[in-house]
N, C-alpha and C. Protein backbone atom coordinates (compact mmCIF):
# COMPACT_ATOMS: atom_id res chain seq x y z
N UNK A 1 -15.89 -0.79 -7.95
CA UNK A 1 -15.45 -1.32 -9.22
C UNK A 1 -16.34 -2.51 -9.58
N UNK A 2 -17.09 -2.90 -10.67
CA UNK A 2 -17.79 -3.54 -10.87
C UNK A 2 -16.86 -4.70 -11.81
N UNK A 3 -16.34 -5.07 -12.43
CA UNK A 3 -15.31 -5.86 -12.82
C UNK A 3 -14.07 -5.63 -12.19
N UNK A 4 -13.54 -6.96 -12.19
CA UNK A 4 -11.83 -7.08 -11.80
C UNK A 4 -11.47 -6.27 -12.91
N UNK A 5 -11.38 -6.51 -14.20
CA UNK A 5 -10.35 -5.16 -15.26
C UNK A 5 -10.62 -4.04 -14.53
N UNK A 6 -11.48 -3.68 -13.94
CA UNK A 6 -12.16 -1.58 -13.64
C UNK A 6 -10.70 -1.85 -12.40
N UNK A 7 -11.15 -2.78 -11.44
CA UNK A 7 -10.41 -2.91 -10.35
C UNK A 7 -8.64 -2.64 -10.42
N UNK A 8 -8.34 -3.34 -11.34
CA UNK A 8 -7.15 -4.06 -12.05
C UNK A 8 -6.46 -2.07 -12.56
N UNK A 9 -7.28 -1.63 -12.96
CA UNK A 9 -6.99 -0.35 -13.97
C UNK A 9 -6.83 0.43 -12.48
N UNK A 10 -7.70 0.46 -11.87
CA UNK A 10 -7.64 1.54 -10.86
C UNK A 10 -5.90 1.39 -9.67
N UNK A 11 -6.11 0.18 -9.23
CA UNK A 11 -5.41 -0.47 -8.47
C UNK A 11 -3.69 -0.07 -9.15
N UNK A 12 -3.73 -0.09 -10.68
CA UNK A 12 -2.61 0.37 -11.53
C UNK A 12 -2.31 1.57 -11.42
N UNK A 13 -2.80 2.50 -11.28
CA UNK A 13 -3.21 3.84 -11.50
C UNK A 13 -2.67 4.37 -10.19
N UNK A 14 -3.43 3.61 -8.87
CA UNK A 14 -3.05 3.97 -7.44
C UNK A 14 -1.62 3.94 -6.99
N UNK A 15 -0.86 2.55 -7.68
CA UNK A 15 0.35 2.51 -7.19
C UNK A 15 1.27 3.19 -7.74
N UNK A 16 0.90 4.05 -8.61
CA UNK A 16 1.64 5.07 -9.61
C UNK A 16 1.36 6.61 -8.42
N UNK A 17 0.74 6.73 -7.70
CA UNK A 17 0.40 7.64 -7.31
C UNK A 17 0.02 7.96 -5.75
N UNK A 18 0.19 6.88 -5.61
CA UNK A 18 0.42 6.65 -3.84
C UNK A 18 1.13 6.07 -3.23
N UNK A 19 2.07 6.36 -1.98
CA UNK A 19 2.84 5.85 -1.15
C UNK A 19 2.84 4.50 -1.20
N UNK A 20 4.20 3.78 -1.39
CA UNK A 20 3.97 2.16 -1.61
C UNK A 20 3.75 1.40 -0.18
N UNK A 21 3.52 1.58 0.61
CA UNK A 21 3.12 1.32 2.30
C UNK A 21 1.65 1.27 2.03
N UNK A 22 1.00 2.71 1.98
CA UNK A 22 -0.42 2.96 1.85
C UNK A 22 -1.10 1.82 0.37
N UNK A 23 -0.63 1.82 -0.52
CA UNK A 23 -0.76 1.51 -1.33
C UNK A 23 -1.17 -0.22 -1.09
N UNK A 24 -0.05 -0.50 -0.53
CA UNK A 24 0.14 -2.52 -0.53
C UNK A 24 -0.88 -2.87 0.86
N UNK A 25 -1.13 -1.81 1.60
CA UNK A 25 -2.48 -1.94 2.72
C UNK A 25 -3.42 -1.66 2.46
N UNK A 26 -4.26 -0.82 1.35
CA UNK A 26 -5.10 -0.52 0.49
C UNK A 26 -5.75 -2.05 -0.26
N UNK A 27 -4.80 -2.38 -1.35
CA UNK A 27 -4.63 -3.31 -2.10
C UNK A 27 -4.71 -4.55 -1.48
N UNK A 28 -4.30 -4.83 -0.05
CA UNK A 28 -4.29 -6.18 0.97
C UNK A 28 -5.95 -6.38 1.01
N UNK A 29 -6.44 -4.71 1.46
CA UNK A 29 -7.90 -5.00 2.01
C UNK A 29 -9.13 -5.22 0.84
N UNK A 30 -8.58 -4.61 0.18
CA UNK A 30 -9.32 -4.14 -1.22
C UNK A 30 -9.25 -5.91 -1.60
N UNK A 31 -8.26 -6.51 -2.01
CA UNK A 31 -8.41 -8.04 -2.28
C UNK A 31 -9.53 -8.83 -1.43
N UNK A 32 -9.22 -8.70 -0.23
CA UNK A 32 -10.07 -9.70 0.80
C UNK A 32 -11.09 -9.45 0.92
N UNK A 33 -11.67 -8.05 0.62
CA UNK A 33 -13.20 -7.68 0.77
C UNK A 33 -14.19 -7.79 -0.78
N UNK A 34 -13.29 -8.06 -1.98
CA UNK A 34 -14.25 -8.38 -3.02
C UNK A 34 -14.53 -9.59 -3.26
N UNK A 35 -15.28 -10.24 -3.49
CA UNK A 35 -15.83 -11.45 -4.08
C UNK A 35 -15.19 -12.46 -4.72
N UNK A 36 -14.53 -11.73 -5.74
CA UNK A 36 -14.24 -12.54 -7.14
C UNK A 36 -12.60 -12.45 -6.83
N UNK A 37 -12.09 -11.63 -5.50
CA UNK A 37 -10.72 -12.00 -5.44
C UNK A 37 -10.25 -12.43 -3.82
N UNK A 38 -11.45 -13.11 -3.32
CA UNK A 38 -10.94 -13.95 -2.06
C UNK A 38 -9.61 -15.06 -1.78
N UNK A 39 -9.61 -15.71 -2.96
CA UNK A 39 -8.78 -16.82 -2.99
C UNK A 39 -7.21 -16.13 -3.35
N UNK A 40 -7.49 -15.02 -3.53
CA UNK A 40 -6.06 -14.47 -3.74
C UNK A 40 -5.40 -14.78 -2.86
N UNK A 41 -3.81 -14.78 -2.60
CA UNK A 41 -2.78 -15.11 -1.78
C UNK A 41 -2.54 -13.31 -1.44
N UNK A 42 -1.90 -13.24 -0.20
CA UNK A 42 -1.12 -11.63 -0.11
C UNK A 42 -0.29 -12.07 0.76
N UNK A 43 0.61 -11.75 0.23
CA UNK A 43 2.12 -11.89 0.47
C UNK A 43 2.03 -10.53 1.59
N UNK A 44 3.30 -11.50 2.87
CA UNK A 44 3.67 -10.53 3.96
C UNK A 44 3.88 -9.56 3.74
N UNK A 45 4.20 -8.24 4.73
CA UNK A 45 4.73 -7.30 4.43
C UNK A 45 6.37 -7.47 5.06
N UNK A 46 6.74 -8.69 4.72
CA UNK A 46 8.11 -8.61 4.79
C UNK A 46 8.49 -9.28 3.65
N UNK A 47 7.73 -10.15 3.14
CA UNK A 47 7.59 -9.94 1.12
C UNK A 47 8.09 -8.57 0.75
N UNK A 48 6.62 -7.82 1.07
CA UNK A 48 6.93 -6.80 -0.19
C UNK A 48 7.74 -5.48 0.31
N UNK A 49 8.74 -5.62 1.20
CA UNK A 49 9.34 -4.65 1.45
C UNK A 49 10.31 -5.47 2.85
N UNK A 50 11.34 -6.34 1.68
CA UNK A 50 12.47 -6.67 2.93
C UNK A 50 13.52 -5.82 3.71
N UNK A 51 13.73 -4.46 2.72
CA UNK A 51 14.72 -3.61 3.35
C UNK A 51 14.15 -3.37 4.78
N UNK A 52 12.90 -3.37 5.03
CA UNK A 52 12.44 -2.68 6.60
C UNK A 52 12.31 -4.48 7.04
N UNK A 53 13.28 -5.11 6.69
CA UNK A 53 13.34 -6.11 7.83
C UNK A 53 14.62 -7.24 8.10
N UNK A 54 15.21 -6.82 6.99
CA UNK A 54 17.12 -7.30 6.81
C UNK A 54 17.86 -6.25 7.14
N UNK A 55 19.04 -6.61 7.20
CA UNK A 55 20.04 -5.67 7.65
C UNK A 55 20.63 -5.41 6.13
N UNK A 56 20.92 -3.94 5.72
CA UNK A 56 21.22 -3.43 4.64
C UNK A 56 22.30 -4.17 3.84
N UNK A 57 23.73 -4.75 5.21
CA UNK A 57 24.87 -5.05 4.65
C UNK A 57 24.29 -6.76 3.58
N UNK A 58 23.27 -6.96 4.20
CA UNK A 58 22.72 -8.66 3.95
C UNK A 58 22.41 -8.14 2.11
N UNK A 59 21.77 -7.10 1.89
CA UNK A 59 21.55 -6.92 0.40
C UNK A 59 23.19 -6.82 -0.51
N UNK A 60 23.47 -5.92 0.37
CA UNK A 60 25.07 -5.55 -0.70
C UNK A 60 25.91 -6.74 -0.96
N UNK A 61 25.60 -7.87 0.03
CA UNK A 61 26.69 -9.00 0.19
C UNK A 61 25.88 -10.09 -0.98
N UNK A 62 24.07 -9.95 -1.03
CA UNK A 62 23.34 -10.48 -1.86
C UNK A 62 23.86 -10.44 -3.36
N UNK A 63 23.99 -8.93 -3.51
CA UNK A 63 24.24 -8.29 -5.15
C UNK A 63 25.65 -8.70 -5.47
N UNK A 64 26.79 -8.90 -4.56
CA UNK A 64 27.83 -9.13 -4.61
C UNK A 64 28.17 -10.42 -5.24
N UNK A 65 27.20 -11.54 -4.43
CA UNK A 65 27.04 -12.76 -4.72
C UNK A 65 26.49 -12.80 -6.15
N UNK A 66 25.77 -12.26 -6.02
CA UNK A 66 25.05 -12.55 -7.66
C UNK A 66 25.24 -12.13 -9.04
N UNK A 67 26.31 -11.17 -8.30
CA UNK A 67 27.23 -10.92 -9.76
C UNK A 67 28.52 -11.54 -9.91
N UNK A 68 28.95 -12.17 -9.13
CA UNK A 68 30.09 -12.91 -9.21
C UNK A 68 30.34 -14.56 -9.83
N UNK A 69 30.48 -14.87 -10.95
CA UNK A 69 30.75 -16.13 -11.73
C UNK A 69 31.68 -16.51 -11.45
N UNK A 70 31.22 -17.87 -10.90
CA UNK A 70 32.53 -18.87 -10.30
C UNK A 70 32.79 -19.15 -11.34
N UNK A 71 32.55 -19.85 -12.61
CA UNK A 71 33.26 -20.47 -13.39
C UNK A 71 33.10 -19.39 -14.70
N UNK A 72 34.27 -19.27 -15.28
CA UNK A 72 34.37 -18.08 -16.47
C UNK A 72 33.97 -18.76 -17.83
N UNK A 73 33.67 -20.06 -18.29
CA UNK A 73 32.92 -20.57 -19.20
C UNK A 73 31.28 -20.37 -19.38
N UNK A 74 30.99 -20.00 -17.55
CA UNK A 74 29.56 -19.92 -17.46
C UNK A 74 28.98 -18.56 -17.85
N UNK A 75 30.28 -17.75 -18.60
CA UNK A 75 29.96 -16.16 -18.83
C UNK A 75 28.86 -16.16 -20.40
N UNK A 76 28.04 -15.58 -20.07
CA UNK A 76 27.03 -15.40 -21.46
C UNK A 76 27.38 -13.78 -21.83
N UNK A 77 27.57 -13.83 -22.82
CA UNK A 77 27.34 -11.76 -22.98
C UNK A 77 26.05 -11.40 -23.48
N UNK A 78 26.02 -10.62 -23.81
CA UNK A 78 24.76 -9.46 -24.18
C UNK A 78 25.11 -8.65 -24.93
N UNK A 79 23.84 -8.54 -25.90
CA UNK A 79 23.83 -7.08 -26.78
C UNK A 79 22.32 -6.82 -27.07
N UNK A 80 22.10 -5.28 -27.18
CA UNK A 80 20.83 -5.03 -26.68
C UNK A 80 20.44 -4.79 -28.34
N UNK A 81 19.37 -4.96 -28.95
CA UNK A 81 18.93 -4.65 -30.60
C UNK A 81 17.32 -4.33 -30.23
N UNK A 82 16.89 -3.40 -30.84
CA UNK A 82 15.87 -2.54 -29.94
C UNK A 82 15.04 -2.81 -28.71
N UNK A 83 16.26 -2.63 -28.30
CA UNK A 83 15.43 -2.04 -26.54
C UNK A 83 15.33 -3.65 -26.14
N UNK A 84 16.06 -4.45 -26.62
CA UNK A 84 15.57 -6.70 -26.16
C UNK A 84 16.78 -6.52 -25.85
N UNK A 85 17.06 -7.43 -24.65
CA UNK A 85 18.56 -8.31 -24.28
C UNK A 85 18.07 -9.67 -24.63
N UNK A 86 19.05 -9.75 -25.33
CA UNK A 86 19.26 -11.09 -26.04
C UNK A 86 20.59 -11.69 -25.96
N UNK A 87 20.48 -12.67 -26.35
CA UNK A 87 22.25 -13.53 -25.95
C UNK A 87 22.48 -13.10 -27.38
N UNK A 88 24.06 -13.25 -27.23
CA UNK A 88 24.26 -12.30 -28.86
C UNK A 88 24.54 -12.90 -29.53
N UNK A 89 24.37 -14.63 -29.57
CA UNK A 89 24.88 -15.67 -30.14
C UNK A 89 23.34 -16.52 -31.00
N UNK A 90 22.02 -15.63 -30.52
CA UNK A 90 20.87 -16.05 -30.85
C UNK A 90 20.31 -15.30 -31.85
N UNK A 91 20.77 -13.96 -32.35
CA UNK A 91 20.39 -13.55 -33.13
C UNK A 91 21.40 -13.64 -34.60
């Protein structure tokens, strides 16, 4: 790839179409071996794929938490007007 965009396009293209394992080890090496993207950061592979390193019940108890509003004043609603969530008090 002679530009980062060629890189950028391809790299888009790959993760549409290859195993996300193969893909994020591809993309790890592919970063560190070009030039113009050394200084990049790459996140662990317990970043990008915590299910293979928490215990399942730790997510459900996560989602549980995070849908649950302690205080019922702190409730915002929603209404969707093409294809945007927006607070429905802003439009």
């Amino acid at each position: 790839m002679r530009t980062l965009d060629d890189f950028l396009s391809a790299a888009v293209y790959a993760r549409s179409h290859v195993n996300p394992y193969l893909f994020a080890y591809a993309f790890s090496v592919a970063l560190l071996h070009r030039e113009d993207t050394r200084g990049v950061e790459i996140p662990s592979a317990a970043d990008l794929f915590p299910d293979k390193y928490v215990d399942r019940a730790v997510f459900s108890q996560a989602r549980e938490e995070a849908s649950t509003v302690k205080n019922p004043e702190d409730r915002v609603s929603f209404t969707t007007r093409e294809h945007n969530l927006v607070p429905s008090g802003v439009l």
